[in-house]
C-alpha atoms as a PDB file:
ATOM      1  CA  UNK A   1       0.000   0.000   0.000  1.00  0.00           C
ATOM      2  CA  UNK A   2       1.866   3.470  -0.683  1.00  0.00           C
ATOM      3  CA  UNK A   3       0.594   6.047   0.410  1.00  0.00           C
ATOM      4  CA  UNK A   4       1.257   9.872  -1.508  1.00  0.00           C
ATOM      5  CA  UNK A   5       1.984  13.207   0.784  1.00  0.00           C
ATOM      6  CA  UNK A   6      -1.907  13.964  -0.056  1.00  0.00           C
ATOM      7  CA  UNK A   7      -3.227  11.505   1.742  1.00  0.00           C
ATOM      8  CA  UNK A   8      -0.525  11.612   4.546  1.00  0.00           C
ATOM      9  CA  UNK A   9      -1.744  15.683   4.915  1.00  0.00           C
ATOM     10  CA  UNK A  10      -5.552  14.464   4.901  1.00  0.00           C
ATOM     11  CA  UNK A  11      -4.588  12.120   7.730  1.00  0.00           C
ATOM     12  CA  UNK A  12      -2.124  14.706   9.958  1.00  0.00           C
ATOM     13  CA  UNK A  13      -5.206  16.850   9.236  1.00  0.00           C
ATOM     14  CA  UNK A  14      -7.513  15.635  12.020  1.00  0.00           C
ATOM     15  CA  UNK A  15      -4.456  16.842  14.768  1.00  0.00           C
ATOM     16  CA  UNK A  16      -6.275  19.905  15.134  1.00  0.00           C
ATOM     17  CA  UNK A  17      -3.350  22.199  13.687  1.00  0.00           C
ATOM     18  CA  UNK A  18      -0.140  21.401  12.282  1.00  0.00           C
ATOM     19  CA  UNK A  19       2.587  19.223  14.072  1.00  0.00           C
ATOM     20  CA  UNK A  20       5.635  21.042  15.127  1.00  0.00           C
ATOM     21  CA  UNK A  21       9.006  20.362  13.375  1.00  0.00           C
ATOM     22  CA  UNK A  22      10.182  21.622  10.025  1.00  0.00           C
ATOM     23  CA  UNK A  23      10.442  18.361   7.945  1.00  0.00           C
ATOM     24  CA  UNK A  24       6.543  17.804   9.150  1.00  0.00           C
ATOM     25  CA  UNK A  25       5.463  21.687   7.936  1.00  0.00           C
ATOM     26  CA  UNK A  26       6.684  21.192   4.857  1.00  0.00           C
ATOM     27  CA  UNK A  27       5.079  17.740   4.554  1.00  0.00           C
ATOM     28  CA  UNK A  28       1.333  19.539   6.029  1.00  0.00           C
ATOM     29  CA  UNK A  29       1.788  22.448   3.599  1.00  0.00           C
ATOM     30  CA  UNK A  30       3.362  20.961   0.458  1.00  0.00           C
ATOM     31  CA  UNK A  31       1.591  18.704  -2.019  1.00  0.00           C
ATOM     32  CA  UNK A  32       3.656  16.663  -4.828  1.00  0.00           C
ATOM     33  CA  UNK A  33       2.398  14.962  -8.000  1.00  0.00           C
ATOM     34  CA  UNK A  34       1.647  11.949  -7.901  1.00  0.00           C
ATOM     35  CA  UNK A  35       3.437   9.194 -10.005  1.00  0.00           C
ATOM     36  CA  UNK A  36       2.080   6.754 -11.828  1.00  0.00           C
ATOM     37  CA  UNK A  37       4.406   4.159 -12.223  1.00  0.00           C
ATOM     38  CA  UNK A  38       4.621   4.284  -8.582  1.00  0.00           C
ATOM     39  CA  UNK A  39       7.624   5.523  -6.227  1.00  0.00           C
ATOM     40  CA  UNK A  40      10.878   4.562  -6.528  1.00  0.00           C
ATOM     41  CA  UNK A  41      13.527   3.241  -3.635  1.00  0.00           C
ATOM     42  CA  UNK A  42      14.887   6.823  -2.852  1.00  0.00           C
ATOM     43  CA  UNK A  43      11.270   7.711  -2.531  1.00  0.00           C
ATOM     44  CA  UNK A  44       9.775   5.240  -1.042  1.00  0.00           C
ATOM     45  CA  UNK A  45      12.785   5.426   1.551  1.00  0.00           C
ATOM     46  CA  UNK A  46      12.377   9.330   1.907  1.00  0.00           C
ATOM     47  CA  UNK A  47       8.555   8.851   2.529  1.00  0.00           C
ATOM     48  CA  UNK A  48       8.898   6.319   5.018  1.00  0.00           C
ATOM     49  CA  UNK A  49      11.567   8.798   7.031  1.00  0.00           C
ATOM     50  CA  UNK A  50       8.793  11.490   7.147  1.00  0.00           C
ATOM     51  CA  UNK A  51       6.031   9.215   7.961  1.00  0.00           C
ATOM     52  CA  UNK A  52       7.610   8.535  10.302  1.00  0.00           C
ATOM     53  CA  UNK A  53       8.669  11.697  12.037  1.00  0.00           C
ATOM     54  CA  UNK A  54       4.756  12.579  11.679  1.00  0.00           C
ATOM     55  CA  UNK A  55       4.123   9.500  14.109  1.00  0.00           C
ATOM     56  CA  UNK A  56       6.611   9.825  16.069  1.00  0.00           C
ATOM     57  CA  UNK A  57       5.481  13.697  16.928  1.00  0.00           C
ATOM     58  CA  UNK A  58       2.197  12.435  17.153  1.00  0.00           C
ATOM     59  CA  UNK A  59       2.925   9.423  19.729  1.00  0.00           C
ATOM     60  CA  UNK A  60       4.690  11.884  21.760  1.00  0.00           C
ATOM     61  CA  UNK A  61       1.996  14.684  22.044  1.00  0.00           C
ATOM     62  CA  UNK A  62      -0.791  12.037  23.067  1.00  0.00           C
ATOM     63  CA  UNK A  63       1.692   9.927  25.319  1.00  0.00           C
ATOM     64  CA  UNK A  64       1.572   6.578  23.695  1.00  0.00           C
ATOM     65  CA  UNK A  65       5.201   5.672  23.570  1.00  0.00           C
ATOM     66  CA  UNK A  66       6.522   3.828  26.515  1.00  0.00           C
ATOM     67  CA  UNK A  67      10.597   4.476  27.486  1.00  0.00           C
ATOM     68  CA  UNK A  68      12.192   2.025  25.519  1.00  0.00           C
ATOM     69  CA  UNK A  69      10.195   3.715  22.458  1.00  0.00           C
ATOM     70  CA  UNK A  70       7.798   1.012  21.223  1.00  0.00           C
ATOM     71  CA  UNK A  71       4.047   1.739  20.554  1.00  0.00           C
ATOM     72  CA  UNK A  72       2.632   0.781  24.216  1.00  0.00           C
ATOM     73  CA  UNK A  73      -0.505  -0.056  22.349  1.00  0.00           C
ATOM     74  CA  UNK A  74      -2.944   0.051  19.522  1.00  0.00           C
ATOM     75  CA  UNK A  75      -3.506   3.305  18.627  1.00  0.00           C
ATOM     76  CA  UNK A  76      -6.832   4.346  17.914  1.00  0.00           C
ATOM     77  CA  UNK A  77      -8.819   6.417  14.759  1.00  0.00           C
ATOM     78  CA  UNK A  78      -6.807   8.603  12.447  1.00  0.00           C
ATOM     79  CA  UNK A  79      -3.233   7.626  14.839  1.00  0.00           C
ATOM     80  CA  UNK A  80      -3.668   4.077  14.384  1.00  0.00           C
ATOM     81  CA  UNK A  81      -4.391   3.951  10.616  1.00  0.00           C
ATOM     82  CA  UNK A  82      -1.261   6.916  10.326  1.00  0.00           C
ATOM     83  CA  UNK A  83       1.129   4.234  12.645  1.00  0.00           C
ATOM     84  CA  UNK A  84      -0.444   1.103  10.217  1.00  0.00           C
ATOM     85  CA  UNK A  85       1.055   3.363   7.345  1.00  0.00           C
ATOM     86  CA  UNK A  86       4.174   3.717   8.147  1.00  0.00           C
ATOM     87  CA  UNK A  87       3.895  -0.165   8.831  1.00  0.00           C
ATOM     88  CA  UNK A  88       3.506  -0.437   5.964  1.00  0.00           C
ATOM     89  CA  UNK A  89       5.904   1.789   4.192  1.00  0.00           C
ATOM     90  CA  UNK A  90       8.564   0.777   6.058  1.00  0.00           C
ATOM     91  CA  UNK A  91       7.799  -2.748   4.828  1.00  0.00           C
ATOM     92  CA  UNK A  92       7.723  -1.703   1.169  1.00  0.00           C
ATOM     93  CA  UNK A  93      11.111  -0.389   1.733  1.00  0.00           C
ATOM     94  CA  UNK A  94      12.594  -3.424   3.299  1.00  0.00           C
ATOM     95  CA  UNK A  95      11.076  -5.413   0.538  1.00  0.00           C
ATOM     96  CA  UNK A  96      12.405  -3.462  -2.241  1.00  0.00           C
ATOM     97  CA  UNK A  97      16.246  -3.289  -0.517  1.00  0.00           C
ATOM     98  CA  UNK A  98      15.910  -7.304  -0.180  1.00  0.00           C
ATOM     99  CA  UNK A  99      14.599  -7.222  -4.223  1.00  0.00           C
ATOM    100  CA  UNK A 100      17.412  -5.214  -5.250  1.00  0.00           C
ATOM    101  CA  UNK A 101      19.801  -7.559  -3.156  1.00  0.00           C
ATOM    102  CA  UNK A 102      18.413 -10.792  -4.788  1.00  0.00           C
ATOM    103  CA  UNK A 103      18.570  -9.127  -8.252  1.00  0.00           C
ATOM    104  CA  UNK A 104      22.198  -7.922  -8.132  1.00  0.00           C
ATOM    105  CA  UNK A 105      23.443 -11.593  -6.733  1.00  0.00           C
ATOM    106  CA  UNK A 106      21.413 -13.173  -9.614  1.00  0.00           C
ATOM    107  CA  UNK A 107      23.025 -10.662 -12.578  1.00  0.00           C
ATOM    108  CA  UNK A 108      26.216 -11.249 -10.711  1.00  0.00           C
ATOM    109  CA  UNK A 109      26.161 -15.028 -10.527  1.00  0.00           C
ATOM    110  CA  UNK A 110      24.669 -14.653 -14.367  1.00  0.00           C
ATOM    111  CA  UNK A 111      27.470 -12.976 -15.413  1.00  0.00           C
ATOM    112  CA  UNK A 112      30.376 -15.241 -13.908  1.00  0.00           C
ATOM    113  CA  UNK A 113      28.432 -18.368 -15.307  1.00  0.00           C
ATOM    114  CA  UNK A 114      28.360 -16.900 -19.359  1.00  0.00           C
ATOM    115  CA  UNK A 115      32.225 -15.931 -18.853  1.00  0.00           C
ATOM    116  CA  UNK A 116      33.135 -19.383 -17.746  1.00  0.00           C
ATOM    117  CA  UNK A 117      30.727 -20.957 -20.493  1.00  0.00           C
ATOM    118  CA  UNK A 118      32.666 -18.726 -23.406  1.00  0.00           C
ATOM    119  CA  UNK A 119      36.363 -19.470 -21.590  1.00  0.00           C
ATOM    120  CA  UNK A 120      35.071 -23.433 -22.124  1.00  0.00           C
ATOM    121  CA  UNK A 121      33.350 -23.151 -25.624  1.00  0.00           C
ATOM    122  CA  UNK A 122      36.359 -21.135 -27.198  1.00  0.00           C
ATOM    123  CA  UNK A 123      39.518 -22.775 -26.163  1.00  0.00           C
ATOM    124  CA  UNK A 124      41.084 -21.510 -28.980  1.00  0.00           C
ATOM    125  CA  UNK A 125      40.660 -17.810 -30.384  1.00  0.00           C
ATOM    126  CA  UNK A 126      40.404 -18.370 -34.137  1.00  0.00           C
ATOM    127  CA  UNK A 127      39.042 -22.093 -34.623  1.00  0.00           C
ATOM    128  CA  UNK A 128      40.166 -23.291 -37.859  1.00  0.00           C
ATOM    129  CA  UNK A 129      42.792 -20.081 -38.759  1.00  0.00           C
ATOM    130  CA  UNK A 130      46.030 -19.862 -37.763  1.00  0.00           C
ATOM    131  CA  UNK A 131      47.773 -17.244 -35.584  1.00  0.00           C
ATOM    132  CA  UNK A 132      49.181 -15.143 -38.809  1.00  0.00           C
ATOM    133  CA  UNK A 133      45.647 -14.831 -39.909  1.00  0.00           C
ATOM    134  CA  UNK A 134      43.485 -11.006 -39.220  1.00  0.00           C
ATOM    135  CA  UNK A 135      40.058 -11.746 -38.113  1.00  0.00           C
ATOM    136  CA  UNK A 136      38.864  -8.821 -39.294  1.00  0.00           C
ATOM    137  CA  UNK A 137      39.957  -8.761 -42.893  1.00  0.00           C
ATOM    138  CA  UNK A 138      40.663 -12.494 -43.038  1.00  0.00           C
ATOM    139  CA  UNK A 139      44.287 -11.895 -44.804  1.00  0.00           C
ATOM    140  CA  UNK A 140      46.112 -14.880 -44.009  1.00  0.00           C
ATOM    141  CA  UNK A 141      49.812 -12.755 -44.584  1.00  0.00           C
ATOM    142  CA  UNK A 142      49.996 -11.716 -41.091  1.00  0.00           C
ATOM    143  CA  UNK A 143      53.719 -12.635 -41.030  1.00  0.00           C
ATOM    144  CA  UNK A 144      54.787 -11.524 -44.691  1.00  0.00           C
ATOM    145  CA  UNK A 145      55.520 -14.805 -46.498  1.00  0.00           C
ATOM    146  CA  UNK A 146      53.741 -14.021 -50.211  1.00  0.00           C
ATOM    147  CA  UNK A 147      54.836  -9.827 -50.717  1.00  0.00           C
ATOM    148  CA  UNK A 148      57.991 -10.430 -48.646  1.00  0.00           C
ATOM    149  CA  UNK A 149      57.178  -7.469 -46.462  1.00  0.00           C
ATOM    150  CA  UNK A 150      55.663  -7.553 -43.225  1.00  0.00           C
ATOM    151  CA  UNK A 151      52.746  -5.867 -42.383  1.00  0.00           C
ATOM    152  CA  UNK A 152      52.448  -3.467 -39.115  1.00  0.00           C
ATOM    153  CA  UNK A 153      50.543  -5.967 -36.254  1.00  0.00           C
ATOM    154  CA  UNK A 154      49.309  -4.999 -33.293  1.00  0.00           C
ATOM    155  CA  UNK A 155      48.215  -6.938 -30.116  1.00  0.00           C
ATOM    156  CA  UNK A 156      45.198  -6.089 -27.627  1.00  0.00           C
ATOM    157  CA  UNK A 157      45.403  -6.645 -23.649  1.00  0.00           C
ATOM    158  CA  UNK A 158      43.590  -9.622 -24.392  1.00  0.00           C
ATOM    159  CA  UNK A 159      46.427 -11.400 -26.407  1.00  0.00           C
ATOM    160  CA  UNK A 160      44.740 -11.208 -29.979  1.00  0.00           C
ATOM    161  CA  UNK A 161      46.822 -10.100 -32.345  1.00  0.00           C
ATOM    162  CA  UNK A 162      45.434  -8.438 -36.038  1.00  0.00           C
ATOM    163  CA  UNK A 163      46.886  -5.634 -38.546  1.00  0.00           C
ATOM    164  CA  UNK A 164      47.350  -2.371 -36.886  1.00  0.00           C
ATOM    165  CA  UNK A 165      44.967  -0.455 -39.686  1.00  0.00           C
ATOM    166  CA  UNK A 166      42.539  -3.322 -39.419  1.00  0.00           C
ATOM    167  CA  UNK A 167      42.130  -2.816 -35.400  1.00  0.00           C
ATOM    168  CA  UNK A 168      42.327   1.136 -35.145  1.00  0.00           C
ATOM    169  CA  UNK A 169      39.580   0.655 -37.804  1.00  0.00           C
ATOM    170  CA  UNK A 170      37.474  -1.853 -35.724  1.00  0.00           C
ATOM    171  CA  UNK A 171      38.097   0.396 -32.570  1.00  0.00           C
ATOM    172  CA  UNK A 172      36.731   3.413 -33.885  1.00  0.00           C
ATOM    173  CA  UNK A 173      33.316   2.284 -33.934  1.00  0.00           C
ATOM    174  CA  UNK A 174      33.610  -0.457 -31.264  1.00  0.00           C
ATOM    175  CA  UNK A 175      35.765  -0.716 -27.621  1.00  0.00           C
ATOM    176  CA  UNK A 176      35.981  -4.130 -27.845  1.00  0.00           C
ATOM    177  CA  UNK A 177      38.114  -6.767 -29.292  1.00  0.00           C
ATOM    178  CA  UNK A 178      35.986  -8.485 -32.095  1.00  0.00           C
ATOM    179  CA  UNK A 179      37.168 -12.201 -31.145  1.00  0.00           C
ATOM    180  CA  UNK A 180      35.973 -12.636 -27.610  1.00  0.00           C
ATOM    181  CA  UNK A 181      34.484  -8.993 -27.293  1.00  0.00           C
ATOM    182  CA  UNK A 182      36.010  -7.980 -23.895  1.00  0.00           C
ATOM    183  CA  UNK A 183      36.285  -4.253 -23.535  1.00  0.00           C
ATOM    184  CA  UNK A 184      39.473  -2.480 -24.601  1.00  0.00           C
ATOM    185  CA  UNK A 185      40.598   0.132 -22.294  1.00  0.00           C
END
């Protein structure tokens, strides 16, 4: 359930005046647009803060907080559905943290897996062509034996080796090496 600054104003509403505290004034008197793809982390985190400084001020003006600062019990009318809010949001942010945790691992894990897949399928560079051959232009006089001249070769951090005009023309357009397409940088 998320809840927009509206609806949190409608709620602080029924305090009979506004709360003291400057991050809760400018959550009574400002309104912001709602979105409708929902909030985002950094928003839904933000909210949650502010929510929760409304309920806190709120506990504290009509005594239900005990010393060690837990809710003593249920609130009651517009208190109790304001502290179920911030339940709430502060659930939604947990949640989302714990997604974004999962997801990360996964791409992560993803991404290791497909590297050691291509290091496995490829165990050579150039299947079927030999080192003096380009990859690029496929000219198989890498080391000079039909003009009797040698051609300029250069070699990437990977260890592939082509014709130094061939790669500075490959690298203009893409920054990576066009056998196993690992950035070059």
């Amino acid at each position: 359930m998320l809840v927009s600054a509206t609806a949190l104003c409608v709620l602080v509403s029924g305090l009979k005046g506004p709360p003291e505290g400057r991050m809760v004034t400018e959550l009574w008197t400002r309104r912001r647009p709602r979105r409708q793809l929902g909030l985002e982390a950094p928003a839904k985190d933000h909210l949650a803060q502010r929510v929760a400084s409304v309920v806190a001020l709120s506990l504290q003006r009509t005594g239900r907080e005990t010393d060690n600062g837990t809710l003593s019990s249920v609130a009651t009318g517009k208190q109790g559905l304001l502290a179920s809010t911030l339940r709430v949001a502060e659930q939604n942010v947990a949640d989302m943290r714990a997604f974004l945790r999962r997801r990360e691992a996964e791409t992560a894990a993803a991404m290791a897996s497909q590297e050691q897949r291509i290091k496995e399928a490829a165990p050579c560079c150039c299947e079927g062509q030999g080192p003096d051959v380009c990859v690029i232009c496929l000219d198989g006089n890498m080391a000079g034996e039909s003009t009797g001249e040698e051609e300029r070769t250069e070699a990437l951090p990977c260890g592939h080796v082509f014709h130094a005009r061939c790669i500075a023309q490959w690298l203009l357009y893409r920054r990576v090496c066009p056998v196993d397409r690992r950035p070059v940088d």
